[in-house]
N, C-alpha and C. Protein backbone atom coordinates (compact mmCIF):
# COMPACT_ATOMS: atom_id res chain seq x y z
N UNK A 1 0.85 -1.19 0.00
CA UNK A 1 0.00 0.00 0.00
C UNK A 1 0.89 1.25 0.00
N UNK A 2 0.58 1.97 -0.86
CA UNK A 2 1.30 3.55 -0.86
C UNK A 2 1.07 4.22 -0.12
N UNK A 3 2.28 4.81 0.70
CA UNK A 3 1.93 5.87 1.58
C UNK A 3 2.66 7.36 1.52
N UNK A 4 2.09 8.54 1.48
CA UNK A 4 3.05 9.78 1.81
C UNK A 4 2.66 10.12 3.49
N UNK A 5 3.82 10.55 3.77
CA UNK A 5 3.65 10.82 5.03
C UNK A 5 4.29 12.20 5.58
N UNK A 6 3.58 13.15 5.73
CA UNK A 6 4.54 14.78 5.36
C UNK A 6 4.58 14.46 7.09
N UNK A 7 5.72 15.58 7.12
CA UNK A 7 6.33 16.21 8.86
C UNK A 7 6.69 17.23 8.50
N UNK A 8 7.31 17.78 9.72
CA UNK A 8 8.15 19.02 9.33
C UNK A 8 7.37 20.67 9.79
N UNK A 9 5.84 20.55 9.45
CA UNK A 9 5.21 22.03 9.69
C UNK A 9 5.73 21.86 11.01
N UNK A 10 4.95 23.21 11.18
CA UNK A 10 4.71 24.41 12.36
C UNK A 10 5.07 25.49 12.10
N UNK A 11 4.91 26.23 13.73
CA UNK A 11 4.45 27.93 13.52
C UNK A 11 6.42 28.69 13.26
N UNK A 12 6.29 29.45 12.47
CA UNK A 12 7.36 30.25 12.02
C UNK A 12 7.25 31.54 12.03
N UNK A 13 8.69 32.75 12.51
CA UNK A 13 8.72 33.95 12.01
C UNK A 13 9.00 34.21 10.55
N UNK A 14 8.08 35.26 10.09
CA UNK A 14 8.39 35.67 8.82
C UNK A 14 10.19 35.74 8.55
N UNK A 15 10.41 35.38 8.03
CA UNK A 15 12.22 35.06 7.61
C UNK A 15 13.01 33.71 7.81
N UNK A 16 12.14 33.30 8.40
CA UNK A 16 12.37 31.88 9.12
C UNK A 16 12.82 30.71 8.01
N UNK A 17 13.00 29.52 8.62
CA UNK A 17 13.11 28.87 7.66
C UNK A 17 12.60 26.94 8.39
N UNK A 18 11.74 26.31 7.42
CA UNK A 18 11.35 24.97 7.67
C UNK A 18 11.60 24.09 6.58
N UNK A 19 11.71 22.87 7.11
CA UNK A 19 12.03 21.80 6.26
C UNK A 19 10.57 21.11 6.45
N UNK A 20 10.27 20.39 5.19
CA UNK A 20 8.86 19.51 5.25
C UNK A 20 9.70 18.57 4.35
N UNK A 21 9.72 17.13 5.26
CA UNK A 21 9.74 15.77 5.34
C UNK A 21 8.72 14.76 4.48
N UNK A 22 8.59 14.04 2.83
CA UNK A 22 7.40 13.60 2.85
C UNK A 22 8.29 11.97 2.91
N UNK A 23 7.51 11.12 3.80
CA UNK A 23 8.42 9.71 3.74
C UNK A 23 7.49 8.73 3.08
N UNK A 24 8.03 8.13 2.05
CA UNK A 24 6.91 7.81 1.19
C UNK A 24 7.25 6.00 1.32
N UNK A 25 6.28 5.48 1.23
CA UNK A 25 6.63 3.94 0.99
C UNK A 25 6.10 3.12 -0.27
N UNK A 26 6.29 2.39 -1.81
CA UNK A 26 6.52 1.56 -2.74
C UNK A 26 5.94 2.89 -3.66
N UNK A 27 6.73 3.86 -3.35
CA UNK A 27 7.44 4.67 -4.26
C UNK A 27 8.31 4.43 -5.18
N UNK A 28 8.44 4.19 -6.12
CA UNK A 28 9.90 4.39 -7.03
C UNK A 28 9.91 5.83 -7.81
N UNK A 29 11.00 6.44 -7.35
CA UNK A 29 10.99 7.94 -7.70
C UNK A 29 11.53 8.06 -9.32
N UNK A 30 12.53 7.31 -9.46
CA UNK A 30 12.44 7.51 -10.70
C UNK A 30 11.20 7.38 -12.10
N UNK A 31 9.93 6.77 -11.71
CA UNK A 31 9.26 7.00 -12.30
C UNK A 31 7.75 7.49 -12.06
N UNK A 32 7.99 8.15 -10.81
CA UNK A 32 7.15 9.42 -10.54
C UNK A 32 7.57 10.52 -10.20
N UNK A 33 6.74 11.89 -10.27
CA UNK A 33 7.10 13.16 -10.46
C UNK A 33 5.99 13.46 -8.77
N UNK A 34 7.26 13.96 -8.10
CA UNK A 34 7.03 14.03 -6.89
C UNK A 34 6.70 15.50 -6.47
N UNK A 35 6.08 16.22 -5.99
CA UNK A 35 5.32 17.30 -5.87
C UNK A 35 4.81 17.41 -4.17
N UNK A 36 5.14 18.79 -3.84
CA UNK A 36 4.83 19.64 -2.80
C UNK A 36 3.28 20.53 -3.68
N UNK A 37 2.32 20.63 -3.30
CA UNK A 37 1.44 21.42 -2.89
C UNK A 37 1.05 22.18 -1.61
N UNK A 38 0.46 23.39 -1.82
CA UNK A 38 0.04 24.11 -0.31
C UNK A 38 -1.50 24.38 -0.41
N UNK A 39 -2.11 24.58 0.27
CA UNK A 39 -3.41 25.33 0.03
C UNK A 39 -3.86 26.17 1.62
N UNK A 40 -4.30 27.30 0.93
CA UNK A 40 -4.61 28.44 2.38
C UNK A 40 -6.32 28.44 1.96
N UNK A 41 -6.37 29.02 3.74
CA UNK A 41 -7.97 28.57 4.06
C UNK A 41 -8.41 29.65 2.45
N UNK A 42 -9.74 28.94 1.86
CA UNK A 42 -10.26 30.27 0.92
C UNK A 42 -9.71 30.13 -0.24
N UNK A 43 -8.62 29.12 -0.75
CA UNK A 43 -8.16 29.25 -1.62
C UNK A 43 -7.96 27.84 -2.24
N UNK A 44 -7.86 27.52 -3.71
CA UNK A 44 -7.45 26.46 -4.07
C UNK A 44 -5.69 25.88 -3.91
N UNK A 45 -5.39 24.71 -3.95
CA UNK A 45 -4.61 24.23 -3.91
C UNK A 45 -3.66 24.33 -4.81
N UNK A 46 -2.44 24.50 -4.72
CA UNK A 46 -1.74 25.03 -5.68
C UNK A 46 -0.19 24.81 -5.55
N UNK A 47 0.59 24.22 -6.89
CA UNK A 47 1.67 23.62 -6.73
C UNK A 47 2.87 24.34 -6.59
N UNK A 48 3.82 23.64 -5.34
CA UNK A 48 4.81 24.83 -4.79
C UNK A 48 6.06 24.22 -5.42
N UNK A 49 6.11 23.39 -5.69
CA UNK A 49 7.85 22.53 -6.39
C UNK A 49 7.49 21.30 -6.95
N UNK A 50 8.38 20.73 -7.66
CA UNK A 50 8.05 19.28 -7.95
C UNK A 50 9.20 18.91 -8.56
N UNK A 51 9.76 17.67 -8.52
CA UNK A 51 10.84 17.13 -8.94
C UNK A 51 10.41 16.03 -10.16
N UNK A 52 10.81 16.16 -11.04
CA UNK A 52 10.45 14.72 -12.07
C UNK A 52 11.01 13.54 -11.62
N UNK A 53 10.82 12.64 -12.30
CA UNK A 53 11.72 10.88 -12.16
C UNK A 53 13.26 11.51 -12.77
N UNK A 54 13.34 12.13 -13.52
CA UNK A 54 14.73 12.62 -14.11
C UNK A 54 15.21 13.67 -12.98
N UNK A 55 14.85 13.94 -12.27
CA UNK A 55 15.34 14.60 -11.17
C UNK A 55 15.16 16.39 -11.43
N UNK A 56 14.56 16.58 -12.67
CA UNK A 56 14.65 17.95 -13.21
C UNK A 56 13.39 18.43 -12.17
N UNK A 57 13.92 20.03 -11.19
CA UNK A 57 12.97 20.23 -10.59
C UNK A 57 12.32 21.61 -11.09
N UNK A 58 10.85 21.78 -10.23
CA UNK A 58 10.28 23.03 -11.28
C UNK A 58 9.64 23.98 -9.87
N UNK A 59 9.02 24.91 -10.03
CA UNK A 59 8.89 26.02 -8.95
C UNK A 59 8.34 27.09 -9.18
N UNK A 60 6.93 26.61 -8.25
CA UNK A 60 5.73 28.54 -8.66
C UNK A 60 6.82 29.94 -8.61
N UNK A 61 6.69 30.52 -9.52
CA UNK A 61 7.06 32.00 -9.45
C UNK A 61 7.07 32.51 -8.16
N UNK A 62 6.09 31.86 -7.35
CA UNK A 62 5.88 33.10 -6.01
C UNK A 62 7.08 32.42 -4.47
N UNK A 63 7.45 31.37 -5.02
CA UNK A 63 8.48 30.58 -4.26
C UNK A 63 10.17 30.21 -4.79
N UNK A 64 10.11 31.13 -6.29
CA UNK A 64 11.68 30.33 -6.86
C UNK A 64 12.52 31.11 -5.90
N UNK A 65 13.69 30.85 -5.76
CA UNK A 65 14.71 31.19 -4.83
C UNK A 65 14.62 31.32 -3.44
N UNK A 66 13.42 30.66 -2.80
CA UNK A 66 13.29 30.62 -1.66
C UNK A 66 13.21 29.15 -1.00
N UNK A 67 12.76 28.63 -2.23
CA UNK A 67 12.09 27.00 -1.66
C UNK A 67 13.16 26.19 -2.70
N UNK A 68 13.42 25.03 -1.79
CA UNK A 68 14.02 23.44 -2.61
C UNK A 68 13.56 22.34 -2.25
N UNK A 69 13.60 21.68 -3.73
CA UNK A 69 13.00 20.37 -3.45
C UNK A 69 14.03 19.35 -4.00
N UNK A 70 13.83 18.45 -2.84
CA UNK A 70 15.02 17.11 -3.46
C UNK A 70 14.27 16.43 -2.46
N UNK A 71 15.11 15.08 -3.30
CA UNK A 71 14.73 14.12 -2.76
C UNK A 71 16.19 13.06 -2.37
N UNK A 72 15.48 11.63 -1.69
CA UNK A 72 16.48 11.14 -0.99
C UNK A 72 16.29 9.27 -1.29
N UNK A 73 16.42 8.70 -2.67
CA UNK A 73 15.89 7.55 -2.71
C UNK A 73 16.53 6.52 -1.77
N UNK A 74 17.53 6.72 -1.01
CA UNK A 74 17.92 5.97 0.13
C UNK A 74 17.21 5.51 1.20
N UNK A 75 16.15 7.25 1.44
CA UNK A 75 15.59 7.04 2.71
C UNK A 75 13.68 7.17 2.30
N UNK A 76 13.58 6.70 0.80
CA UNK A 76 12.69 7.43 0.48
C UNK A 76 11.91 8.12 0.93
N UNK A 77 12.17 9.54 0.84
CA UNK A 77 11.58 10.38 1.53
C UNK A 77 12.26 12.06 0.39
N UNK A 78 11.21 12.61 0.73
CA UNK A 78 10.89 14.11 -0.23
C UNK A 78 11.01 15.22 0.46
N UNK A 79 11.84 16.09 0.35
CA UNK A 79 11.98 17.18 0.95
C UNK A 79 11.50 18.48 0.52
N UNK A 80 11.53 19.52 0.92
CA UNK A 80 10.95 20.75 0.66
C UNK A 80 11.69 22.10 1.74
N UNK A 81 12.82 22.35 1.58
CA UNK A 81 13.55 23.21 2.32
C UNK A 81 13.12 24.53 2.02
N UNK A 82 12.72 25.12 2.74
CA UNK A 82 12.08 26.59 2.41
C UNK A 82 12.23 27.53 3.45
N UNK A 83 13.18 28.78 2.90
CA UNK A 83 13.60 29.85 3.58
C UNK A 83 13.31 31.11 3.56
N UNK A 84 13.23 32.25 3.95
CA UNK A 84 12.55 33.46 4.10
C UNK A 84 11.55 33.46 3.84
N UNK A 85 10.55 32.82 4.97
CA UNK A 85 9.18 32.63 4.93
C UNK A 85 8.40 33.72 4.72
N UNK A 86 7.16 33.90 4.46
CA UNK A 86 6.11 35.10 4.55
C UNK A 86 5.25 34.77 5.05
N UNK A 87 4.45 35.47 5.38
CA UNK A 87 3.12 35.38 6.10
C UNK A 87 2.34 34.53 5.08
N UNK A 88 2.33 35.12 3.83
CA UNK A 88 1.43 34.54 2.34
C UNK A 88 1.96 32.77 2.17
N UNK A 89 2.99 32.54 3.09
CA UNK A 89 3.63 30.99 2.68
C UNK A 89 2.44 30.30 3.62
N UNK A 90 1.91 30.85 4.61
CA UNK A 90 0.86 29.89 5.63
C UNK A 90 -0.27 28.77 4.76
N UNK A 91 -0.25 27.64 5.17
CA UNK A 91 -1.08 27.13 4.37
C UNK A 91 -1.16 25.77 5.17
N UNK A 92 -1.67 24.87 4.29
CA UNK A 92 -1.37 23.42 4.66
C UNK A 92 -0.58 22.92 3.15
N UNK A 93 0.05 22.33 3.68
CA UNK A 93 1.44 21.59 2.61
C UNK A 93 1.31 19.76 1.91
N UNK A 94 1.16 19.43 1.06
CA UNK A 94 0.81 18.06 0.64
C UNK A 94 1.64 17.56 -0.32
N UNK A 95 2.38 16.51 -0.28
CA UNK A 95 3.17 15.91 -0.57
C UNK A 95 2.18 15.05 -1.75
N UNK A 96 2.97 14.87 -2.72
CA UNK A 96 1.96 14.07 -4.11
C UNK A 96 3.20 13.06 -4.68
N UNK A 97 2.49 11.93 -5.29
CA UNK A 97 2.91 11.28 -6.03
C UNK A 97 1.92 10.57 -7.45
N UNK A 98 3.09 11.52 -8.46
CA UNK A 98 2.38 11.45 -9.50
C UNK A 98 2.42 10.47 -10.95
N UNK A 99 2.36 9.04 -11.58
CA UNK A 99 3.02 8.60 -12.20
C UNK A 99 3.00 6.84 -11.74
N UNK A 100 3.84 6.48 -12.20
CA UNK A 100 3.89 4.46 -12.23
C UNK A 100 2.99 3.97 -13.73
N UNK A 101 2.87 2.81 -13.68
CA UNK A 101 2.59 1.97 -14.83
C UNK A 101 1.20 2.13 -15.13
N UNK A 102 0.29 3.03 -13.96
CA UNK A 102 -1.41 2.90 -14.11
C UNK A 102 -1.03 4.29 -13.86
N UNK A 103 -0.21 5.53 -13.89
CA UNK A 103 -0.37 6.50 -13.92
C UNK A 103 -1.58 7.12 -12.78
N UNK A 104 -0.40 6.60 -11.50
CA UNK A 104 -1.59 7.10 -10.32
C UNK A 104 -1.18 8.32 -9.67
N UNK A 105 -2.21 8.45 -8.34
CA UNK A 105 -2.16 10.01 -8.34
C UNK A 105 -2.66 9.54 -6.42
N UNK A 106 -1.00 9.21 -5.62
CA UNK A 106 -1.39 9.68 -4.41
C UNK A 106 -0.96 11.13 -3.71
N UNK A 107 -1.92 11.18 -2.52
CA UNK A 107 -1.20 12.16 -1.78
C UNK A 107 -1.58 12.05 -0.12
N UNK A 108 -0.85 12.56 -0.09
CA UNK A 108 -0.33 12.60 1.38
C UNK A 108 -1.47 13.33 2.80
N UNK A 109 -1.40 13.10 3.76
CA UNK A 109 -2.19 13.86 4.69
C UNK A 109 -2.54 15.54 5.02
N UNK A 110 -1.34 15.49 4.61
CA UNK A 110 -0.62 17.18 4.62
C UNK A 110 -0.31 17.75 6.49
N UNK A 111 0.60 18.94 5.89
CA UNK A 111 0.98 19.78 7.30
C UNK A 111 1.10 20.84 7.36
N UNK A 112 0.77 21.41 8.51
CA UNK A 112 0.55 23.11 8.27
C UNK A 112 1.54 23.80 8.49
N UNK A 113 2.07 24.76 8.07
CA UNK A 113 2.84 25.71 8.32
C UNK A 113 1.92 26.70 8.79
N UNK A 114 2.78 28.02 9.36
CA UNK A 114 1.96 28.77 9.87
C UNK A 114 2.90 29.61 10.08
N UNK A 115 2.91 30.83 9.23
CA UNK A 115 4.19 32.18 8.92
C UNK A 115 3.33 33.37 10.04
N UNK A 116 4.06 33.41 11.15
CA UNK A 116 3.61 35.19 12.09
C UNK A 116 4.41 35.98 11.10
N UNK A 117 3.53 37.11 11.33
CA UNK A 117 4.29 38.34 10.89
C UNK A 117 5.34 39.14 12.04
């Protein structure tokens, strides 16, 4: 059974910086495209990074040079390092897996961040 399993939120100062943890199990990364989403109360869900199976990673405009995503097929598990937080970064955070031989589509529980001003 597939699992994502995010860690990592909680409450932050604006400038701050958090790591979000997704630990995934009968994952094979090389042939899924692994993805961070956030979504704030009021708003749709919306993609913050994502790494392909080729490792090529990609990044909303409103997060490039602040946020990274890698991954770790050793420990399978997905990262999301993200620094000089904003208030606008608050959300809940969801770890995705996108891809395999039936081209499936899990995701994760999610975790909140939460940027003070």
């Amino acid at each position: 059974q597939v699992q994502l399993v995010e860690s990592g939120g909680g409450l932050v100062q604006a400038g701050g910086s958090l790591r979000l943890s997704c630990a995934t199990s009968r994952i094979i990364f090389s042939i899924y495209t692994m993805g961070w989403y956030r979504q704030a109360p009021g708003k749709q869900r919306e993609l913050v990074a994502a790494i392909a199976g080729s490792g090529r990673t990609s990044y909303a405009d409103s997060v490039k040079g602040r946020v990274t995503i890698s991954r770790d097929s050793a420990k399978n598990t997905v990262y999301l390092q993200m620094n000089s937080l904003k208030p606008e970064d608050t959300a809940v955070y969801y770890c995705n897996a996108k891809g395999g031989i039936r081209n499936n589509d899990y995701w994760g529980q999610g975790t909140q961040v939460t940027v003070s001003s």
